[in-house]
PDB file of N, CA and C in Angstrom:
ATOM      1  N   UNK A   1      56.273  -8.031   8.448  1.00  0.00           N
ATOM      2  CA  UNK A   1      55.536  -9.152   7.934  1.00  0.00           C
ATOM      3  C   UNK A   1      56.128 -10.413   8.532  1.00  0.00           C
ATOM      4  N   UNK A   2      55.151 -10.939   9.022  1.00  0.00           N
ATOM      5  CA  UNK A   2      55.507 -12.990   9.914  1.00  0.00           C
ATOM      6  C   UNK A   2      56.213 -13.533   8.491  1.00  0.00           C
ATOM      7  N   UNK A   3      56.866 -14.306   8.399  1.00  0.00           N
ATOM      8  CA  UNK A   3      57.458 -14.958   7.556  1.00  0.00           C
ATOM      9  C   UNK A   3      56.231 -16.255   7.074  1.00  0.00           C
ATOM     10  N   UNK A   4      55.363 -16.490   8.250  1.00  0.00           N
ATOM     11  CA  UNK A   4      54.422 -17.005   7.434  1.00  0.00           C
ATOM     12  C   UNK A   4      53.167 -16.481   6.856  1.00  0.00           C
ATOM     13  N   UNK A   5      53.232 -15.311   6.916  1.00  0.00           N
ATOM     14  CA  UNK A   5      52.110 -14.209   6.104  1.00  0.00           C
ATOM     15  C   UNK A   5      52.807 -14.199   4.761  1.00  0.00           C
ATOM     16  N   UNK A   6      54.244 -13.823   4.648  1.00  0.00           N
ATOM     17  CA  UNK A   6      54.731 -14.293   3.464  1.00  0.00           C
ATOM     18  C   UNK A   6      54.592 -15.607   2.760  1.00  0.00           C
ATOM     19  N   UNK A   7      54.971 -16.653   3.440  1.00  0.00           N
ATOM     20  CA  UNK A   7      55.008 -17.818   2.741  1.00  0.00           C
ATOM     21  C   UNK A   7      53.436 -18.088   2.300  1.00  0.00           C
ATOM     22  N   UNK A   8      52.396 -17.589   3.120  1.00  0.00           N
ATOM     23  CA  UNK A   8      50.720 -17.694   2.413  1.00  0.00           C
ATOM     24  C   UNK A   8      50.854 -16.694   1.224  1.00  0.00           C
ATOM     25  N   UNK A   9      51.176 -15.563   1.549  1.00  0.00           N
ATOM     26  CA  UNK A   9      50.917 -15.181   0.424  1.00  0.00           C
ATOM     27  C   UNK A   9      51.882 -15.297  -0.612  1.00  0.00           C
ATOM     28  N   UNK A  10      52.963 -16.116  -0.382  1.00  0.00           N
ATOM     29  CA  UNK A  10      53.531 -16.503  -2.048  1.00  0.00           C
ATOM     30  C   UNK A  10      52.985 -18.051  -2.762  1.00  0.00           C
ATOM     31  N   UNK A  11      52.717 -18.552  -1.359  1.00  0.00           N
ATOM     32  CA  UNK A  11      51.483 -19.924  -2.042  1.00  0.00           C
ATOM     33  C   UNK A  11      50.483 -19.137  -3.149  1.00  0.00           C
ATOM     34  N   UNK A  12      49.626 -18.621  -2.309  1.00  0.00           N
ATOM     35  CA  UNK A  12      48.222 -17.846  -2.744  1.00  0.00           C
ATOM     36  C   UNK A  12      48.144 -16.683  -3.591  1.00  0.00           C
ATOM     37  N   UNK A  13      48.858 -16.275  -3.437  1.00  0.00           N
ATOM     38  CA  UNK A  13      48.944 -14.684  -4.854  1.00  0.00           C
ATOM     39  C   UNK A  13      50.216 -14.838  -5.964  1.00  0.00           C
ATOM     40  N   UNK A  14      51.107 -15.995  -5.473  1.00  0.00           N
ATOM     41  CA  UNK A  14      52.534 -15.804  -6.588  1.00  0.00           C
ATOM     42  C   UNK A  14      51.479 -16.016  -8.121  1.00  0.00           C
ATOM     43  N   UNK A  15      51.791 -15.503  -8.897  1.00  0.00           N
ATOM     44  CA  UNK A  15      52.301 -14.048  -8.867  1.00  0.00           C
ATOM     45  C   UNK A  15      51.573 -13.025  -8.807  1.00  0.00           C
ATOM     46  N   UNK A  16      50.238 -12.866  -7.954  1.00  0.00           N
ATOM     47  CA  UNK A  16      49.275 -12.277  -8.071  1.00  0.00           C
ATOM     48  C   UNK A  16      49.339 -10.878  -7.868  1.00  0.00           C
ATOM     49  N   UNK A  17      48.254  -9.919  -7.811  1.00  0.00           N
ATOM     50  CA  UNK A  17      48.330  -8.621  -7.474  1.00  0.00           C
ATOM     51  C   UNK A  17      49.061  -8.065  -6.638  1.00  0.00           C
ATOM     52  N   UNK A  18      48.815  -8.964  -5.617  1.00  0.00           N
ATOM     53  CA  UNK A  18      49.471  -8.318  -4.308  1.00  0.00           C
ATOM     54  C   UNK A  18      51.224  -8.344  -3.927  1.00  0.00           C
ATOM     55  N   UNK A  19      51.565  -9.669  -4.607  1.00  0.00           N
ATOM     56  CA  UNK A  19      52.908  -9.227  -5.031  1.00  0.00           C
ATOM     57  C   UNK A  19      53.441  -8.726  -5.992  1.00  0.00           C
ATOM     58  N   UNK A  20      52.858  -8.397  -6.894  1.00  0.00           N
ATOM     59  CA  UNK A  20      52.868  -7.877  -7.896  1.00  0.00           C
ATOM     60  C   UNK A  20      53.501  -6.045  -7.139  1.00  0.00           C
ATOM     61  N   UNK A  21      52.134  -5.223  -6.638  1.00  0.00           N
ATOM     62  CA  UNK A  21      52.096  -4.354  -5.867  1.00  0.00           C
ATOM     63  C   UNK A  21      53.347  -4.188  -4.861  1.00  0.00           C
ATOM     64  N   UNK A  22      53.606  -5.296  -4.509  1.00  0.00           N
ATOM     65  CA  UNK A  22      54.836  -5.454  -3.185  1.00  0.00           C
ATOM     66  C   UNK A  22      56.455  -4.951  -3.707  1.00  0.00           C
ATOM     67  N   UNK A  23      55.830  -5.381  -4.928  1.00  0.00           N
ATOM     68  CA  UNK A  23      57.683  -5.569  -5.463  1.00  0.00           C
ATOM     69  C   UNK A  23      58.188  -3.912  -5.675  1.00  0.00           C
ATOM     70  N   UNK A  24      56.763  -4.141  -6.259  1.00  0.00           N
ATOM     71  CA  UNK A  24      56.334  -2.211  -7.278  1.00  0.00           C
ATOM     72  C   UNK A  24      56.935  -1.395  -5.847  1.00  0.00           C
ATOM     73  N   UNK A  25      56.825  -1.459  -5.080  1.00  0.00           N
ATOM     74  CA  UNK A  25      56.954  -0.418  -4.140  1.00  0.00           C
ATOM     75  C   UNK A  25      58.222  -0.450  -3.284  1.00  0.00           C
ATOM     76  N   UNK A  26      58.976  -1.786  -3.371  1.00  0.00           N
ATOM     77  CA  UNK A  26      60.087  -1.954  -2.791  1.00  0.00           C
ATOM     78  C   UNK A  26      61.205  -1.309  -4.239  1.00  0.00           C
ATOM     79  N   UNK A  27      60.408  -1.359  -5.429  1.00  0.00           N
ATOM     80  CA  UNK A  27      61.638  -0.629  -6.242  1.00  0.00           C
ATOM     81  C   UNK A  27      61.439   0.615  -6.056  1.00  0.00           C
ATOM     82  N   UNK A  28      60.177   1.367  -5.746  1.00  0.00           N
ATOM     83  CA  UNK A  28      60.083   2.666  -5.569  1.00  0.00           C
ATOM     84  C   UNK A  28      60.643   3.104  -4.621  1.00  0.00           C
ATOM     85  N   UNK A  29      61.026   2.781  -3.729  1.00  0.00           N
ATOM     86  CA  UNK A  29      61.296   2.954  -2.479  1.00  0.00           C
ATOM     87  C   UNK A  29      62.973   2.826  -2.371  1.00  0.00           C
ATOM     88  N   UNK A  30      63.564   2.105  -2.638  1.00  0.00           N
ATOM     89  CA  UNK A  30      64.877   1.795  -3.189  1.00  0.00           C
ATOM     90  C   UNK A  30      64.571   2.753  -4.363  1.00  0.00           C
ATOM     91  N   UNK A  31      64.657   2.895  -5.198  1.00  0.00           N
ATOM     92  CA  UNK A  31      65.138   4.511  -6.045  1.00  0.00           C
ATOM     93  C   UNK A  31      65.038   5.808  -5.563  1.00  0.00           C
ATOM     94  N   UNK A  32      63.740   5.915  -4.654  1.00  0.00           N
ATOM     95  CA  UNK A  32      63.800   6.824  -3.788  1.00  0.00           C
ATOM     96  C   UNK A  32      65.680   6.739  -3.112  1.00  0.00           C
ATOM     97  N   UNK A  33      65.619   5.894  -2.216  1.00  0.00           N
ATOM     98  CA  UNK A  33      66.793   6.342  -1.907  1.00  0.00           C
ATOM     99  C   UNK A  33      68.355   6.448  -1.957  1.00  0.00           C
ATOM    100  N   UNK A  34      67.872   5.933  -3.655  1.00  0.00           N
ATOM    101  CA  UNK A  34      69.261   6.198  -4.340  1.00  0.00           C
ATOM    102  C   UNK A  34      69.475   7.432  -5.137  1.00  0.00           C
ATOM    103  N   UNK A  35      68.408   8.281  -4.707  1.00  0.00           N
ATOM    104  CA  UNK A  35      67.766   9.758  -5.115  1.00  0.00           C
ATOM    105  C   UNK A  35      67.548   9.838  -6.762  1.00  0.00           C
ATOM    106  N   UNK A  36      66.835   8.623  -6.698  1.00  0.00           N
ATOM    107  CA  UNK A  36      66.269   8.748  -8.303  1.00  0.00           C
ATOM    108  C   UNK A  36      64.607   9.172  -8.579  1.00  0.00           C
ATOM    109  N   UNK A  37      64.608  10.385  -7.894  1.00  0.00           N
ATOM    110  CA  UNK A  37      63.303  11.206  -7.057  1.00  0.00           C
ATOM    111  C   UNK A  37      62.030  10.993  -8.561  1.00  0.00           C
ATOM    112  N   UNK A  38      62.200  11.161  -9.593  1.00  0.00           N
ATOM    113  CA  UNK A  38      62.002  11.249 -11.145  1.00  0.00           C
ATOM    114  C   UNK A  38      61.083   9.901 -11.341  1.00  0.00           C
ATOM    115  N   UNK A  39      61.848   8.762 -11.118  1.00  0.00           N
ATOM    116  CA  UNK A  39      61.882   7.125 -11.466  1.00  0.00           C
ATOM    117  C   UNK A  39      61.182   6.333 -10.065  1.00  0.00           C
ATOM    118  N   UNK A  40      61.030   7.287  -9.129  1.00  0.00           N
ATOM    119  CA  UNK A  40      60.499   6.768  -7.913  1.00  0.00           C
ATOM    120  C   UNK A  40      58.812   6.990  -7.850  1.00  0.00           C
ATOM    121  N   UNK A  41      58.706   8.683  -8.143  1.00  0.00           N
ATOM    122  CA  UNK A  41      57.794   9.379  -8.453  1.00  0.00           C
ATOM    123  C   UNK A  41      56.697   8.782  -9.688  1.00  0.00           C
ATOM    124  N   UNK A  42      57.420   8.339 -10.726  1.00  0.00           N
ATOM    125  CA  UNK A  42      56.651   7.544 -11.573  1.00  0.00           C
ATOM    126  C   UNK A  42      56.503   6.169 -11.631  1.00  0.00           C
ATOM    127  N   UNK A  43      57.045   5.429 -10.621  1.00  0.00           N
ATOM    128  CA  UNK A  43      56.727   3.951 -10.129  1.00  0.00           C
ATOM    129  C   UNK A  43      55.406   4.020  -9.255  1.00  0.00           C
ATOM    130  N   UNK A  44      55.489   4.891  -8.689  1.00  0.00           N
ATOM    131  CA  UNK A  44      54.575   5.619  -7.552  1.00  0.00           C
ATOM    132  C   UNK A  44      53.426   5.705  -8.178  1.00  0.00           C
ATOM    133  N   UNK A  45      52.989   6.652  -9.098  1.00  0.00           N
ATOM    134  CA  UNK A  45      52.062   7.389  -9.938  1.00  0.00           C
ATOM    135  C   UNK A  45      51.620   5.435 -10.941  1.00  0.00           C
ATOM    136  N   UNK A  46      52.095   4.573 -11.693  1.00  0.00           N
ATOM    137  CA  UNK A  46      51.968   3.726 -12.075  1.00  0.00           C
ATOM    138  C   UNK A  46      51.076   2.993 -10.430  1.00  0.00           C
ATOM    139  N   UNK A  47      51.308   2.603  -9.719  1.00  0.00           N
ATOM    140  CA  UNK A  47      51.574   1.671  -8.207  1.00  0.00           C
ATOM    141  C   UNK A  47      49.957   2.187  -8.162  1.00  0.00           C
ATOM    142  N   UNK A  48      49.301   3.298  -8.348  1.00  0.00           N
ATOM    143  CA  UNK A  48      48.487   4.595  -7.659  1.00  0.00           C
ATOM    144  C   UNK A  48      47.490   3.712  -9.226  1.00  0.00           C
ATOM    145  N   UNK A  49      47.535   3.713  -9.773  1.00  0.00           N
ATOM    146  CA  UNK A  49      46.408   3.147 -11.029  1.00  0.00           C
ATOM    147  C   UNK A  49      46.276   1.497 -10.987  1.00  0.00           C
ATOM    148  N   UNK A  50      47.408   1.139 -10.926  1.00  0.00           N
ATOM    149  CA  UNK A  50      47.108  -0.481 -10.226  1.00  0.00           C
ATOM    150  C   UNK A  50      46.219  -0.665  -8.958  1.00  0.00           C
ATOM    151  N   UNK A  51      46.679   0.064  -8.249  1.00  0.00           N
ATOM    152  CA  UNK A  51      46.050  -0.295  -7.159  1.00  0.00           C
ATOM    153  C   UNK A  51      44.079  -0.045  -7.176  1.00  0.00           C
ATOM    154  N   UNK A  52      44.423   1.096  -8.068  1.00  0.00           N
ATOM    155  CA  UNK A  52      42.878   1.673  -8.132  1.00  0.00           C
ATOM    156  C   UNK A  52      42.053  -0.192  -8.525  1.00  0.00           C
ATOM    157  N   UNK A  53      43.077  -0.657  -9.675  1.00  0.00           N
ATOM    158  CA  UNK A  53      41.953  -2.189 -10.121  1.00  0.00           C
ATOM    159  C   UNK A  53      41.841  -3.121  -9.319  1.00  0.00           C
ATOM    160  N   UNK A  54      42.382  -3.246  -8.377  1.00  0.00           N
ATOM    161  CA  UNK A  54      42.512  -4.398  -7.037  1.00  0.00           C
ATOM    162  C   UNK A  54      41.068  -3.886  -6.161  1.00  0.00           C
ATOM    163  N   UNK A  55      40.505  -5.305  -5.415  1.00  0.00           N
ATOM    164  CA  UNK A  55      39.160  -5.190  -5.021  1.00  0.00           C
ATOM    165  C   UNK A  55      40.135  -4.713  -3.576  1.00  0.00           C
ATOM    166  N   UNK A  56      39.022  -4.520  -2.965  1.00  0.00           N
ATOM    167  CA  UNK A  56      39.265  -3.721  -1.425  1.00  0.00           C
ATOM    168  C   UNK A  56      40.307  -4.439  -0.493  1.00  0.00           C
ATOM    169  N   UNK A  57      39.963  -5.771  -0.693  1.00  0.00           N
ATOM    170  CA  UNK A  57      40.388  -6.315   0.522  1.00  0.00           C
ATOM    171  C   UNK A  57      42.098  -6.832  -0.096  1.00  0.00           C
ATOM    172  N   UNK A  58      42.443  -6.746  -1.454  1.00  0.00           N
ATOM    173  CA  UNK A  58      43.497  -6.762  -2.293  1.00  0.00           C
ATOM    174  C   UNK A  58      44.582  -5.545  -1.956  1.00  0.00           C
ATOM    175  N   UNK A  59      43.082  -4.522  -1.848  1.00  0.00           N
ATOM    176  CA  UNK A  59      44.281  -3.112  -1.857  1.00  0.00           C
ATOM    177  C   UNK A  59      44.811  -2.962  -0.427  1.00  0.00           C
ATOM    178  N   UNK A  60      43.922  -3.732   0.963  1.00  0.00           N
ATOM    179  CA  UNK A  60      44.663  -2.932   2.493  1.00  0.00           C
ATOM    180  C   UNK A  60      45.350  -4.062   2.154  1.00  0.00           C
ATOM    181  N   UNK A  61      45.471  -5.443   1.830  1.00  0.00           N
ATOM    182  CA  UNK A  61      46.855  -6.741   1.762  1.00  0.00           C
ATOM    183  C   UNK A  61      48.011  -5.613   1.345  1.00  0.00           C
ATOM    184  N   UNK A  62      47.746  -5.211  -0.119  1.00  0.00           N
ATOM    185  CA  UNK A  62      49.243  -4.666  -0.785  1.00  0.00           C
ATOM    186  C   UNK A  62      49.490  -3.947   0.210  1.00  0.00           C
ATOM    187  N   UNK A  63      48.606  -2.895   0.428  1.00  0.00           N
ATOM    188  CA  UNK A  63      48.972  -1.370   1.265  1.00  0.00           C
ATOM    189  C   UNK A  63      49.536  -1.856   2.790  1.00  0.00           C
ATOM    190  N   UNK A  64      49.090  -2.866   3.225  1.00  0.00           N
ATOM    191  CA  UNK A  64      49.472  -3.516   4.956  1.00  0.00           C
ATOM    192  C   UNK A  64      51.117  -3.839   4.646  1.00  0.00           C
ATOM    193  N   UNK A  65      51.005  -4.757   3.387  1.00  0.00           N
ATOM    194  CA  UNK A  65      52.426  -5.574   3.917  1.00  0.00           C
ATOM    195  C   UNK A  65      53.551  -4.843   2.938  1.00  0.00           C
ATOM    196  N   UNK A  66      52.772  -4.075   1.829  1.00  0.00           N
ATOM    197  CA  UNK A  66      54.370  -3.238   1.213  1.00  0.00           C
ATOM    198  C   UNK A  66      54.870  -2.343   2.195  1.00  0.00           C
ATOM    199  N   UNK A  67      54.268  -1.708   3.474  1.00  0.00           N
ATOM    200  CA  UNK A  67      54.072  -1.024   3.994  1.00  0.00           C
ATOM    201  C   UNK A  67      55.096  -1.685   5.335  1.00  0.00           C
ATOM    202  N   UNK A  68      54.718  -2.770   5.759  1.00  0.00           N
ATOM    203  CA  UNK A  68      55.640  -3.599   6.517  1.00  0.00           C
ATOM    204  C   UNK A  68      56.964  -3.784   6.208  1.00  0.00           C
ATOM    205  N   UNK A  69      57.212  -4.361   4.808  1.00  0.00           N
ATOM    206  CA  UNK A  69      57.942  -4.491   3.953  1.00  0.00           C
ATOM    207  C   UNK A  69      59.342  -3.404   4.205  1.00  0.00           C
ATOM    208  N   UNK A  70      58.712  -2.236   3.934  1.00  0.00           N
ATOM    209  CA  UNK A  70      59.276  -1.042   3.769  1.00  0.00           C
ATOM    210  C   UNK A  70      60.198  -0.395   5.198  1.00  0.00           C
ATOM    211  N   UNK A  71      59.524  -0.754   6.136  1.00  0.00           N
ATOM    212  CA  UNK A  71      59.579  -0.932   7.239  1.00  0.00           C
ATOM    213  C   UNK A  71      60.640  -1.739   8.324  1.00  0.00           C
ATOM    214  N   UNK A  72      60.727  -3.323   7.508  1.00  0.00           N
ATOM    215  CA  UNK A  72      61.287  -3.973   7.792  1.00  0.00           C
ATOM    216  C   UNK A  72      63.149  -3.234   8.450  1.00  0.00           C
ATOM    217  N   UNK A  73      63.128  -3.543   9.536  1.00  0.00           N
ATOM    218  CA  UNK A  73      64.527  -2.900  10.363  1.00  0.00           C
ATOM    219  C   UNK A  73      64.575  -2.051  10.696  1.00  0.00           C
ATOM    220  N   UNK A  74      63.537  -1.022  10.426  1.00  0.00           N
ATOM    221  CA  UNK A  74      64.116   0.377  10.680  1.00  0.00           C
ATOM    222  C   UNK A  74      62.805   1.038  11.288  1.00  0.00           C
ATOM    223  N   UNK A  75      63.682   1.476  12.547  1.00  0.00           N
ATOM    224  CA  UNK A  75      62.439   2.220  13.455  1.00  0.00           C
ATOM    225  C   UNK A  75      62.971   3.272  14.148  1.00  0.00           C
ATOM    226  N   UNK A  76      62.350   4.351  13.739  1.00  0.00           N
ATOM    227  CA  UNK A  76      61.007   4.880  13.270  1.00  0.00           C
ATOM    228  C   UNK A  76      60.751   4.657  11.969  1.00  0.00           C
ATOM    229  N   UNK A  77      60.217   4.589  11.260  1.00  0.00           N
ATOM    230  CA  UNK A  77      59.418   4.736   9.903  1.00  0.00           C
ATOM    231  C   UNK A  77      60.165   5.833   9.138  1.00  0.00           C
ATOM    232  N   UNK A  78      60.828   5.653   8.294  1.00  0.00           N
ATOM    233  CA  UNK A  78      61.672   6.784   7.501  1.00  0.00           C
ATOM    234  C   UNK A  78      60.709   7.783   7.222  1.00  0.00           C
ATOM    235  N   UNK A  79      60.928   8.993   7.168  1.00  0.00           N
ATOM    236  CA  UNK A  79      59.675  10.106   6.769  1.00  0.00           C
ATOM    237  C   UNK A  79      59.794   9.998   5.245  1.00  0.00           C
ATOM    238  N   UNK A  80      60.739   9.810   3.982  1.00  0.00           N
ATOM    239  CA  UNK A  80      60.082   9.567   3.000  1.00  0.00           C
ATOM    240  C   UNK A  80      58.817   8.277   2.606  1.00  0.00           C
ATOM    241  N   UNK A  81      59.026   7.657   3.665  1.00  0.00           N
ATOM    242  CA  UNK A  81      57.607   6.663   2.932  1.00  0.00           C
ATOM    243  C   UNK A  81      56.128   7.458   2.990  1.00  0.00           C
ATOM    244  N   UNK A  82      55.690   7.057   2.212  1.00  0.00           N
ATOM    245  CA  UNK A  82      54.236   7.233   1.725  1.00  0.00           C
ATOM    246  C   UNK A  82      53.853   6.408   0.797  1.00  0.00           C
ATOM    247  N   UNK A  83      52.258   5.853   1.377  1.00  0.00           N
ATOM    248  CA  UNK A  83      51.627   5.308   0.936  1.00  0.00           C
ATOM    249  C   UNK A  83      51.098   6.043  -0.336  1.00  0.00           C
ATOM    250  N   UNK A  84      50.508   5.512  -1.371  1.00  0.00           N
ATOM    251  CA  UNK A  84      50.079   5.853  -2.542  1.00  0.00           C
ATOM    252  C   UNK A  84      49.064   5.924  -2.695  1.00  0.00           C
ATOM    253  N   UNK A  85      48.310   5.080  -2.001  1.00  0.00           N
ATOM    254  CA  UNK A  85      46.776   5.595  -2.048  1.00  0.00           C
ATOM    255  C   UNK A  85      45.667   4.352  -0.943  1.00  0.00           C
ATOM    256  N   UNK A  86      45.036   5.494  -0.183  1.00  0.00           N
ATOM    257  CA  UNK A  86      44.221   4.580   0.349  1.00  0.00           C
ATOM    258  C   UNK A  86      42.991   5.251   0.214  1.00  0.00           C
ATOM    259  N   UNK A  87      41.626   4.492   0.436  1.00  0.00           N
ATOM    260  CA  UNK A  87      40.489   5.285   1.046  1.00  0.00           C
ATOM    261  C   UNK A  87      40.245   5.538   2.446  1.00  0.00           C
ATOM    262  N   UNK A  88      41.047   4.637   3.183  1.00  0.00           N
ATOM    263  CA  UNK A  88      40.595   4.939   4.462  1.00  0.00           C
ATOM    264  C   UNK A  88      40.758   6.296   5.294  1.00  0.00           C
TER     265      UNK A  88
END
């Protein structure tokens, strides 16, 4: 994520869905790998019903930049990430 995709979207969504969604998944993700598999799994499963209420173009924002987020430093893409839910 550009640091100014962030700074729009903490103008424009603080504290809206989409960070809302962002945070949700950086704790899931961090418990994941403090092997709190249990507490990750059900941040996850919660993350997966939120997301269902977000309009379309709400859900690829969360899903693009938690996804970046997650991402951030490390390449390749850790094989535990997974997304929670998309339609595409």
């Amino acid at each position: 994520m550009k640091s100014t995709e962030f700074e729009s979207l903490a103008r424009t969504d603080a504290p809206g869905a989409v960070s809302l969604y962002c945070m949700g998944s950086l704790v899931a993700d961090q418990a994941a790998r403090e092997g709190h598999m249990g507490l990750a799994r059900s941040i996850e499963s919660a993350l997966q019903g939120f997301l269902d209420g977000l309009t379309r173009e709400q859900q690829m924002q969360a899903l693009r930049l938690s996804y970046e987020m997650a991402l951030q430093g490390e390449d390749p893409a850790p094989p535990r990430l997974r997304l929670v839910y998309s339609r595409d």
